[in-house]
Protein backbone atom coordinates (compact mmCIF):
# COMPACT_ATOMS: atom_id res chain seq x y z
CA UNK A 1 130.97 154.62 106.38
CA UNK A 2 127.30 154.72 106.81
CA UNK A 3 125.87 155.14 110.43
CA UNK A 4 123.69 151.47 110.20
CA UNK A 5 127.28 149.87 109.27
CA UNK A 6 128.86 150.28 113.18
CA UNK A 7 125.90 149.79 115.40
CA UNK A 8 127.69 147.78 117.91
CA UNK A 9 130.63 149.98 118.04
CA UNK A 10 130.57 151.54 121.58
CA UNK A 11 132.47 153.65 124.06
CA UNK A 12 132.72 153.56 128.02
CA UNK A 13 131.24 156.77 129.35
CA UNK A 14 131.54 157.90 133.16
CA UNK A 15 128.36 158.09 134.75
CA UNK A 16 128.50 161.89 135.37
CA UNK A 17 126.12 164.50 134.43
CA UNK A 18 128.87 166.97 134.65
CA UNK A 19 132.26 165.10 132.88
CA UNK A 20 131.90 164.29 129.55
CA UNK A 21 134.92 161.36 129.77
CA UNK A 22 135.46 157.92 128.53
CA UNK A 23 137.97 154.91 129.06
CA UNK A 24 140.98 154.64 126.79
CA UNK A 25 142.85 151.55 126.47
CA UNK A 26 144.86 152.29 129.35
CA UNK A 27 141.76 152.16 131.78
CA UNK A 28 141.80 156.32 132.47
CA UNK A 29 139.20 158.99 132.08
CA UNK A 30 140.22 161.15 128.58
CA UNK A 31 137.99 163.29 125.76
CA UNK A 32 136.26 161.25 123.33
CA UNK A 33 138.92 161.59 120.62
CA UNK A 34 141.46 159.71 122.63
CA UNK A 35 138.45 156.85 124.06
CA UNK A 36 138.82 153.12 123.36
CA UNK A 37 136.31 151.67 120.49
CA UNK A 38 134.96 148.41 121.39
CA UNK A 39 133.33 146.06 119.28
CA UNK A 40 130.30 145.30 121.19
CA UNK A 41 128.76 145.89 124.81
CA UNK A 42 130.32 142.80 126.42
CA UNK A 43 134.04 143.19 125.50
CA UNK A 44 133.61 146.91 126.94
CA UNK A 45 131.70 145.73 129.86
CA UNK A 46 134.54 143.02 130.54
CA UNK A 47 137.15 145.84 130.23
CA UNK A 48 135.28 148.41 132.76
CA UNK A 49 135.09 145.34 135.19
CA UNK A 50 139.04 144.68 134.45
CA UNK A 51 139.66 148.62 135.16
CA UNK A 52 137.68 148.82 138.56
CA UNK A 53 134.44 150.99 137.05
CA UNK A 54 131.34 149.52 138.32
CA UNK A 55 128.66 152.55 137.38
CA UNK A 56 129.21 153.39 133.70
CA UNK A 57 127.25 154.00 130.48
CA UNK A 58 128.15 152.95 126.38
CA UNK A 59 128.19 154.99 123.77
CA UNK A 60 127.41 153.83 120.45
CA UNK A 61 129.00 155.23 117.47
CA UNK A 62 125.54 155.93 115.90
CA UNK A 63 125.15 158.40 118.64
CA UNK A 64 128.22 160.53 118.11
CA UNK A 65 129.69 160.09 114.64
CA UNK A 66 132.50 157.28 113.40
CA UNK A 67 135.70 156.03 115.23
């Protein structure tokens, strides 16, 4: 899949300089293998909010690879 085909994909990163973790479906901190995909930033913004994370960051799949 070319990189300009999932722009909107993202991920939920912590806001850490230090962990390198993101949100899985079940609302807990894993390794970006095991991270929820979302299709866009409000779904995973709606889902941090659901989960209790206020500070996070996304990370779009044209940043680190495909799904």
């Amino acid at each position: 899949m070319p990189l300009n085909k999932c722009p909107q994909r993202v991920k939920i990163r912590n806001n850490s300089l230090t962990d390198n973790l993101y949100l899985d479906r079940q609302g807990r901190w894993v390794a970006w293998r095991h991270a929820a995909w979302f299709h866009s930033d409000r779904p995973a913004a709606r889902f941090a909010q659901q989960h209790g994370v206020e500070v996070f960051g996304l990370f779009s799949c044209e940043s680190y690879g495909h799904p």
